[in-house]
Protein backbone atom coordinates (compact mmCIF):
# COMPACT_ATOMS: atom_id res chain seq x y z
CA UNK A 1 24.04 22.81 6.40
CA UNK A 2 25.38 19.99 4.67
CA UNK A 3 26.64 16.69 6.34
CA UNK A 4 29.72 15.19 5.39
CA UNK A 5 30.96 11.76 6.63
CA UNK A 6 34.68 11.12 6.81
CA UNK A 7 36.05 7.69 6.76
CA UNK A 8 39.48 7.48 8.45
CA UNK A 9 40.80 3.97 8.42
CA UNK A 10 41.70 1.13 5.96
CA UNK A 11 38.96 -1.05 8.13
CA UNK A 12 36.27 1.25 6.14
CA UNK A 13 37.59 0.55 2.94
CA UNK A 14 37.79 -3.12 2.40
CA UNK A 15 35.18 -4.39 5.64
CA UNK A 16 31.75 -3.67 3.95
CA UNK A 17 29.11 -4.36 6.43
CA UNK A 18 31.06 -2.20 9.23
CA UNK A 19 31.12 0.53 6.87
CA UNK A 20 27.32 -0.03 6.16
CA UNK A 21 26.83 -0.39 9.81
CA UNK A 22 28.17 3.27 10.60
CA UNK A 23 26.42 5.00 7.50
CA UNK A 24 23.07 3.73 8.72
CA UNK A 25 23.53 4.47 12.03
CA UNK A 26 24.72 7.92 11.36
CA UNK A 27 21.67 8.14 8.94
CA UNK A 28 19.14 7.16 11.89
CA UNK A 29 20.17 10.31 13.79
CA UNK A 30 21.50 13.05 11.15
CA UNK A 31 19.43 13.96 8.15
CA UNK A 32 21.04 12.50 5.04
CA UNK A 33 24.65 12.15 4.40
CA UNK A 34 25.75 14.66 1.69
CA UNK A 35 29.30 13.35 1.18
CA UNK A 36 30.88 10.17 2.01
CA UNK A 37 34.91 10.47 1.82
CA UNK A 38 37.70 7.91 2.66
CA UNK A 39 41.11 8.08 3.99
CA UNK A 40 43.43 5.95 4.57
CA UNK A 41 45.59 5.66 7.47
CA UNK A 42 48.99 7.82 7.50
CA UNK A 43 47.52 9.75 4.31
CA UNK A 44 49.72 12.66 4.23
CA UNK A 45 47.07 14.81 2.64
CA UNK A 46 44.77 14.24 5.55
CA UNK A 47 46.03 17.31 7.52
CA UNK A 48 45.09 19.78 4.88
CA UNK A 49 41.72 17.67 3.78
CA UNK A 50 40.48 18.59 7.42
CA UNK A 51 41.81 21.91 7.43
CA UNK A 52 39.69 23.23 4.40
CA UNK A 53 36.85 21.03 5.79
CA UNK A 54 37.05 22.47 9.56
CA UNK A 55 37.08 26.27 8.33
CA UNK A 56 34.38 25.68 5.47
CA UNK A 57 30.40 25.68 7.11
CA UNK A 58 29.51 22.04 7.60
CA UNK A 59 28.63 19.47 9.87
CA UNK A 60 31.21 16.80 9.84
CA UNK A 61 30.92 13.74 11.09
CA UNK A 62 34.59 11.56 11.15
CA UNK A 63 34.55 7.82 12.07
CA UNK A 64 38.38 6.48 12.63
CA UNK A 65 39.71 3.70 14.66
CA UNK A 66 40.10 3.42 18.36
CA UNK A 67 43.79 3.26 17.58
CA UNK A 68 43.95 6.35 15.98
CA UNK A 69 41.31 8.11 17.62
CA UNK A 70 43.82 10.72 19.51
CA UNK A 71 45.92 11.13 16.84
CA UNK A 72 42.95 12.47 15.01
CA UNK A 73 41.98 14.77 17.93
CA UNK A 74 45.21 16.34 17.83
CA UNK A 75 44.85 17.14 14.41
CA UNK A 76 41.80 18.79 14.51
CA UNK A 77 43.45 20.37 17.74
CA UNK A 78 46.43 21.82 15.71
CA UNK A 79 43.57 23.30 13.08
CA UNK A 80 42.02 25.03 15.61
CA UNK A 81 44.76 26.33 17.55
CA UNK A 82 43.71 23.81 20.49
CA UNK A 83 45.29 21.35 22.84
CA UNK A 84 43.98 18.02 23.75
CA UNK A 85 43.23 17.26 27.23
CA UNK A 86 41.96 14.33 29.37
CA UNK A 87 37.88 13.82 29.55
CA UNK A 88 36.38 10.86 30.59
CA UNK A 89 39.49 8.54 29.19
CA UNK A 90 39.91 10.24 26.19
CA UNK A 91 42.03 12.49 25.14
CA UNK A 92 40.02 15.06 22.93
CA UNK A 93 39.77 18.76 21.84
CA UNK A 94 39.46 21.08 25.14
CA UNK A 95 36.78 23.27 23.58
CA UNK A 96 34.74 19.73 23.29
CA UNK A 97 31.43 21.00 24.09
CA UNK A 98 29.71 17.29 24.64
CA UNK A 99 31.33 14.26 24.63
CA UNK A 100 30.22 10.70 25.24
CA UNK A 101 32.01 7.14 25.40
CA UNK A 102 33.92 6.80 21.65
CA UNK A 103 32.41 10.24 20.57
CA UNK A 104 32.91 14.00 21.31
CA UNK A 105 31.26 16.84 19.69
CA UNK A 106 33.37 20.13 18.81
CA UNK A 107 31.82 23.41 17.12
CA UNK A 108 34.59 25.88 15.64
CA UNK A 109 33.64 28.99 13.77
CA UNK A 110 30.59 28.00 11.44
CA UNK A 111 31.46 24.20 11.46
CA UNK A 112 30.24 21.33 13.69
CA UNK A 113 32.22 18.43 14.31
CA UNK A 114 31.78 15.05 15.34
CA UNK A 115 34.60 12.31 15.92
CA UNK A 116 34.06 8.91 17.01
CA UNK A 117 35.97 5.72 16.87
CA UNK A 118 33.93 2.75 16.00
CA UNK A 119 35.78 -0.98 15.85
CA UNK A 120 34.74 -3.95 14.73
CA UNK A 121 31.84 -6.22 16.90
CA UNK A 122 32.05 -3.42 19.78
CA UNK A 123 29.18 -0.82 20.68
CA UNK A 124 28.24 1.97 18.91
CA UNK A 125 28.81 5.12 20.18
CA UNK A 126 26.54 7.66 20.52
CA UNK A 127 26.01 10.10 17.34
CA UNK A 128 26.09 13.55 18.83
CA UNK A 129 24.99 15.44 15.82
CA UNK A 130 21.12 15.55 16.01
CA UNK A 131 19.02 15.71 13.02
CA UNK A 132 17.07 18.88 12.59
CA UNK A 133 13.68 18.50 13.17
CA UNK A 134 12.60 20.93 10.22
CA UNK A 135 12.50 17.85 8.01
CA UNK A 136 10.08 15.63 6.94
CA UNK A 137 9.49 12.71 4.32
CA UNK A 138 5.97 12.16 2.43
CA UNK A 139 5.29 9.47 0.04
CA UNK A 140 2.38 9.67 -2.43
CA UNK A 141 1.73 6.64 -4.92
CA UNK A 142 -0.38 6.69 -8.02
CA UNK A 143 0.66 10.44 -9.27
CA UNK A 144 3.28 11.11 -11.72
CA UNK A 145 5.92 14.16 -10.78
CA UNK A 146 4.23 16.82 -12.42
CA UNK A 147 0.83 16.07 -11.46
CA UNK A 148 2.61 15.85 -7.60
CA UNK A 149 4.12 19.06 -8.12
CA UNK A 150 0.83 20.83 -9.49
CA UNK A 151 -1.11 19.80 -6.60
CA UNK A 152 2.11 20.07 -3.89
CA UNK A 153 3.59 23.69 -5.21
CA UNK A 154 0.62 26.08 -3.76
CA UNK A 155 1.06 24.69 -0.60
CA UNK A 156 4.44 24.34 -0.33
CA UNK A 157 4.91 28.45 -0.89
CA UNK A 158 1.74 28.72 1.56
CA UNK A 159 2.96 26.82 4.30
CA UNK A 160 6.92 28.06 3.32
CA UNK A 161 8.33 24.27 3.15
CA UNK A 162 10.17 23.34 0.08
CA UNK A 163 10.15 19.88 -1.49
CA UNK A 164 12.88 17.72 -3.11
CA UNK A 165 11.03 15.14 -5.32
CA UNK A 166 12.27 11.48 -6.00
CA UNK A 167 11.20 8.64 -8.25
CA UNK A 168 11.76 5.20 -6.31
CA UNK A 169 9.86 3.59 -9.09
CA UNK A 170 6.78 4.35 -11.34
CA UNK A 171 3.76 5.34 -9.11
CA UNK A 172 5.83 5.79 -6.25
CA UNK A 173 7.61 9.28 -5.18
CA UNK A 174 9.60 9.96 -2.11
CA UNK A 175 9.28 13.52 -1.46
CA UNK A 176 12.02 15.04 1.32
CA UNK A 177 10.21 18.12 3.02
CA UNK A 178 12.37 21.02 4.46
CA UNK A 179 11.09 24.32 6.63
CA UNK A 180 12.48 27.81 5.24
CA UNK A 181 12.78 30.24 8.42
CA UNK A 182 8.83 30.21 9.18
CA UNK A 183 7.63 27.25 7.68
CA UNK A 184 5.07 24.96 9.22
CA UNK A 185 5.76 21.33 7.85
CA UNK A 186 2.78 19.63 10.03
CA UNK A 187 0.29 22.37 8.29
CA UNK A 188 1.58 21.42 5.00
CA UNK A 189 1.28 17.76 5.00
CA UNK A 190 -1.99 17.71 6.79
CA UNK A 191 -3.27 20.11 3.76
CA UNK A 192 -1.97 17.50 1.00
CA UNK A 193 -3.29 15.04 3.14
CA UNK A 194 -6.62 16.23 2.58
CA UNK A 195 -6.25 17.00 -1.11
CA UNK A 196 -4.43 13.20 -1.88
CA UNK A 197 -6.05 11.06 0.91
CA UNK A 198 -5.56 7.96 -0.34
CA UNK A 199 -2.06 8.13 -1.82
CA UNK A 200 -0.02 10.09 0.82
CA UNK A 201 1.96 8.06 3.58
CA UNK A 202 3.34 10.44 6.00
CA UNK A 203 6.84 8.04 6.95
CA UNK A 204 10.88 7.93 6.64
CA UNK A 205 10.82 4.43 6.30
CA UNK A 206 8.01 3.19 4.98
CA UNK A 207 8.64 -0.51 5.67
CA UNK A 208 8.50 0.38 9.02
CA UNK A 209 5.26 2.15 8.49
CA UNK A 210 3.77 -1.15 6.92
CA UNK A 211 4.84 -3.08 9.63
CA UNK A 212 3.59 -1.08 12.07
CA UNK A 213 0.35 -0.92 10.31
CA UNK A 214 0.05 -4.90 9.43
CA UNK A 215 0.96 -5.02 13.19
CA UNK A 216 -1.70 -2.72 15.35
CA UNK A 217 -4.43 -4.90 12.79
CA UNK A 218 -3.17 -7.83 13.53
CA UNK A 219 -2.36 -8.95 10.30
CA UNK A 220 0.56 -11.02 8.52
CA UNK A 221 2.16 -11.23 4.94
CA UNK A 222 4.61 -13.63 2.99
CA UNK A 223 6.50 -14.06 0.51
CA UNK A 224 7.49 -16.10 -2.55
CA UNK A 225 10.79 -14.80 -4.36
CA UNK A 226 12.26 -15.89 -7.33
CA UNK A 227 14.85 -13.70 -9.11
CA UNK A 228 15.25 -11.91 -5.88
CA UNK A 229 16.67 -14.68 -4.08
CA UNK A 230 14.89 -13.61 -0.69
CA UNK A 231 15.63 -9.47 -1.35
CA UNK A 232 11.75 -9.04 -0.65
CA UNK A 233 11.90 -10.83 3.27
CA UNK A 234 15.13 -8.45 3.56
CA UNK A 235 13.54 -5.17 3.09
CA UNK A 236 11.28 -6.19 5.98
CA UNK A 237 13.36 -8.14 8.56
CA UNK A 238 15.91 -5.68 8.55
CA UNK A 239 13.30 -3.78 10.55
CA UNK A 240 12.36 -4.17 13.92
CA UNK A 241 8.82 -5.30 14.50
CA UNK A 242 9.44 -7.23 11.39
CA UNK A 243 8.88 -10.97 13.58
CA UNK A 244 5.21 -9.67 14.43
CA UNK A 245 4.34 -9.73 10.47
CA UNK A 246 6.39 -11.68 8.17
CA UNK A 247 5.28 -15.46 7.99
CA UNK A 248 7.71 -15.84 6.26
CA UNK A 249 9.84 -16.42 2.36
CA UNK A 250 9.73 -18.69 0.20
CA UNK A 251 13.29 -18.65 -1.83
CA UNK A 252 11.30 -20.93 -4.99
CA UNK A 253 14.72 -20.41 -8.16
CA UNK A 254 13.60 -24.08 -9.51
CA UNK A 255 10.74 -24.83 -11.72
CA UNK A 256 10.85 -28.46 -9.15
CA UNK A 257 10.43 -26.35 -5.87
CA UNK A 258 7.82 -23.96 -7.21
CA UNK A 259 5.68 -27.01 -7.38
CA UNK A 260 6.72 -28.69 -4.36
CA UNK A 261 6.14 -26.02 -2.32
CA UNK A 262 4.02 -23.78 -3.63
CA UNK A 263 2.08 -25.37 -5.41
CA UNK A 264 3.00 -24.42 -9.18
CA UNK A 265 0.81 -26.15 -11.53
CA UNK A 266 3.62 -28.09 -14.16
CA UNK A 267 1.36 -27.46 -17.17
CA UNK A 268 1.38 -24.12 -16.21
CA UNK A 269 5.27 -23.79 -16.26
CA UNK A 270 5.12 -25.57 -19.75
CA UNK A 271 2.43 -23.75 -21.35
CA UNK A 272 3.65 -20.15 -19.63
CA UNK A 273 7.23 -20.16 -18.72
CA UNK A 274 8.19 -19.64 -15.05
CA UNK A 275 9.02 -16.20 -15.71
CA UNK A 276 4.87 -15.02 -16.45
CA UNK A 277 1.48 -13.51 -14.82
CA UNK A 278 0.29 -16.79 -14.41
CA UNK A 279 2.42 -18.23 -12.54
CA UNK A 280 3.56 -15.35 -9.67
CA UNK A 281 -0.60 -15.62 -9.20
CA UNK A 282 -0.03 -19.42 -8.41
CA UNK A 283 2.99 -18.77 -6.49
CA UNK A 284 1.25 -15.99 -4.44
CA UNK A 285 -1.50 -18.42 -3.95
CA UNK A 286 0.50 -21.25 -2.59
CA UNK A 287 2.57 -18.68 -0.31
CA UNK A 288 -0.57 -17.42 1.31
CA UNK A 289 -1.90 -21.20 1.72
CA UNK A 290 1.29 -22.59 3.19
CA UNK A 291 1.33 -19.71 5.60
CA UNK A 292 -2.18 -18.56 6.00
CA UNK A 293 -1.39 -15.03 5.81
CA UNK A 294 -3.33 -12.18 4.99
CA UNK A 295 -1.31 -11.18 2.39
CA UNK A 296 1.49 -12.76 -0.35
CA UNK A 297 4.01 -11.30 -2.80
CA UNK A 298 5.45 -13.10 -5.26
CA UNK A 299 8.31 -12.23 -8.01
CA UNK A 300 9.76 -13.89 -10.42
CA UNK A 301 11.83 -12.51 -13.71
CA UNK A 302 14.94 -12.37 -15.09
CA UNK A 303 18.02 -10.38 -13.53
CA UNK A 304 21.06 -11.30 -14.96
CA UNK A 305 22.80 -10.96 -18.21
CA UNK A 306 22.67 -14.43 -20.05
CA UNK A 307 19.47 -15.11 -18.91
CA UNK A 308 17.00 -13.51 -21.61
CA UNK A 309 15.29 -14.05 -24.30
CA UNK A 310 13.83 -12.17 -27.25
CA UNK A 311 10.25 -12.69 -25.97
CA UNK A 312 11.85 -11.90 -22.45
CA UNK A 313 14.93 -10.41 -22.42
CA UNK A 314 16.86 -9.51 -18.91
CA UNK A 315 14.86 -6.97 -17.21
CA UNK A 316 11.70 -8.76 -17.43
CA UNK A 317 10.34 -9.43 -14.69
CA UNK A 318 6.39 -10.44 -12.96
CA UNK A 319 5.21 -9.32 -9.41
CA UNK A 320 1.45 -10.83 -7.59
CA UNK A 321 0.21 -9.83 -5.19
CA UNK A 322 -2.84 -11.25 -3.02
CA UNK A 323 -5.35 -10.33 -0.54
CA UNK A 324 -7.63 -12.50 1.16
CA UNK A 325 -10.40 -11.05 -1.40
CA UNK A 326 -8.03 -10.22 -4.29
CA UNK A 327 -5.03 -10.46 -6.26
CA UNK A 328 -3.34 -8.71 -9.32
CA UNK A 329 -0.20 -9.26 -10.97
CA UNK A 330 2.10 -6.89 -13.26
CA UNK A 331 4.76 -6.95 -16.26
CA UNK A 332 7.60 -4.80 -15.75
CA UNK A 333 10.38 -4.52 -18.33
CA UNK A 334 13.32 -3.26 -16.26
CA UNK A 335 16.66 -1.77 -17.26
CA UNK A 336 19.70 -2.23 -14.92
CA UNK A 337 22.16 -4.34 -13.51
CA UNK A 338 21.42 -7.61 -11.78
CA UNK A 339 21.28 -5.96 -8.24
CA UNK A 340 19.53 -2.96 -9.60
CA UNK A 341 16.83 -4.66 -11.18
CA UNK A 342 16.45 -7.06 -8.10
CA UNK A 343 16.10 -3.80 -5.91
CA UNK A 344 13.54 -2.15 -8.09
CA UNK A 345 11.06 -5.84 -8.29
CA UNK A 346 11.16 -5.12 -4.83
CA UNK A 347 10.26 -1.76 -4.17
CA UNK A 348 7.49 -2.02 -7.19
CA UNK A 349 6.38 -5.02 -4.77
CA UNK A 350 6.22 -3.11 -1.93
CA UNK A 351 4.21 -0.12 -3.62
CA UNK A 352 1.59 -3.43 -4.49
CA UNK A 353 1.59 -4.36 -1.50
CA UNK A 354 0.12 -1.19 -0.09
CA UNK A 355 -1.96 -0.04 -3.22
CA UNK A 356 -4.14 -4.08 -2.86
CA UNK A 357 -5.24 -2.45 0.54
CA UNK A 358 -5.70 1.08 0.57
CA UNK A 359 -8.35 1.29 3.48
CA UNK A 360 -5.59 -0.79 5.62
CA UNK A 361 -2.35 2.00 4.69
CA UNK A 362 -4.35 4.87 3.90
């Protein structure tokens, strides 16, 4: 059944990081959002909108304001031939079957329905749409789709799972699992687990995974970022654990501080350019000396539009990465926007980071 989140509220519109908040908390305890939709308040067309989307088969999730939070409820009330009543200081649906603080949970016909009114700076209430637990989410590096797919397929049709295939970047695919009636999704990955053992991470978040892992050995990494401005640390302090790991970023955009704090040989710069293989292996280096971690990233390239060059035109961009016994360092040539091309250095950094150490994450 699909999930469809409903934005009522101008708030959602124009205040991004509340409407980021809700998304990922409705993300942590659905499986994934397959329609995001926004109305405004006093939206005349909003009455119909929820009647085709109340009598259609879907779970629907709708996130308004505390102010108009009964005004929606006797909406959907009117749809479904209800009346609103008093529960627990709210005034919601009476065929409510669960409701909570903010958030009540209604099921009409083939539908499911969740409303909740989340504000600015105030708790979130609970999400009382579960996520089925006939999902998983497998991640293999170092096989292309098709080769994936050859070795994946058999089992898939044995085990009766079926797979939905991504590309997060080259080497790395996600792969979303999903049980058919009798399908066994613990059978199937431990059976790819023993055909791929050393590519496939069983994880949702697999940041969380690596932190978990870098964790129970007792192990840290850090960072030195160029182009992505401190992107990199992101991906991992957004998580929680992320304090036991992370040393810490080194935000290095001048030639001047790459060699004040990291280390940068200047004839290197000269002779190589900033933007180069040899020097994200010196800024690696001088990441995992300042911090004494176990294990340093480093990116540097170019992003945005102005900033290339015929030998290295906008897209271009070098990743290290270092173990206390190794290192190796990569030329990418990516296409994109600024943001998109900053998102993908990471993620490739990320896959290098677990590829330098595959005992460790395998």
């Amino acid at each position: 059944m699909k999930l469809h989140l409903l934005f009522i509220g101008n708030k959602f519109l124009h205040n991004t990081s509340l409407r980021e908040y809700v998304i990922r908390k409705v993300e942590q305890n659905t499986n994934y959002i397959t329609q995001v939709t926004y109305f405004k308040e006093n939206d005349n067309s909003l009455f119909l909108y929820l009647e085709k989307e109340i009598h259609s088969t879907t779970k629907l999730v709708i996130v308004t304001t505390k102010q108009n939070f009964s005004t929606i409820g006797k909406l959907i009330s009117t749809v479904t031939s209800d009346n609103q009543i008093l529960k627990e200081n709210m005034l919601i649906p009476s065929n409510s079957s669960i409701y909570e603080d903010g958030s009540y949970l209604l099921e009409y016909q083939n539908s499911v329905i969740n409303v909740m009114h989340v504000d600015e700076m105030q708790e979130f209430p609970e999400v009382l749409i579960q996520k089925k637990e006939s999902n998983a989410v497998i991640h293999i590096f170092d096989e292309d789709k098709e080769s994936a797919l050859a070795i994946l397929t058999p089992i898939a049709q044995m085990y009766d799972v079926t797979l939905d295939i991504l590309i997060l970047v080259d080497g790395w695919l996600r792969i979303d699992i999903e049980s058919k009636k009798y399908g066994n999704i613990s059978k199937f990955i431990n059976s790819a687990k023993q055909l791929i053992p050393n590519n496939l991470i069983s994880a949702s978040n697999i940041v969380q995974y690596i932190i978990e892992t870098l964790s129970k050995n007792q192990k840290k990494v850090s960072f030195a970022e160029s182009c992505t401005g401190g992107l990199l640390s992101y991906y991992f302090t957004k998580n929680n654990g992320a304090s036991k790991i992370v040393d810490g970023t080194l935000v290095t955009y001048s030639n001047e501080l790459k060699e004040n704090w990291l280390g940068v040989e200047h004839n290197s710069i000269e002779e190589f350019g900033a933007v180069s293989a040899e020097i994200v292996s010196q800024m690696s280096e001088g990441a995992m000396n300042v911090s004494h971690s176990d294990y340093a990233l480093s990116i540097s390239g170019i992003a945005g539009e102005g900033g290339g060059t015929p030998l290295k035109p906008v897209g271009t961009v070098f990743i290290g990465v270092r173990s206390r016994t190794k290192h190796k360092e990569v030329h990418l040539n990516l296409k994109g926007d600024r943001n998109y091309i900053q998102h993908q250095s990471v993620l490739y950094a990320i896959k290098m980071l677990i590829l330098i150490d595959k005992e460790l994450f395998f």
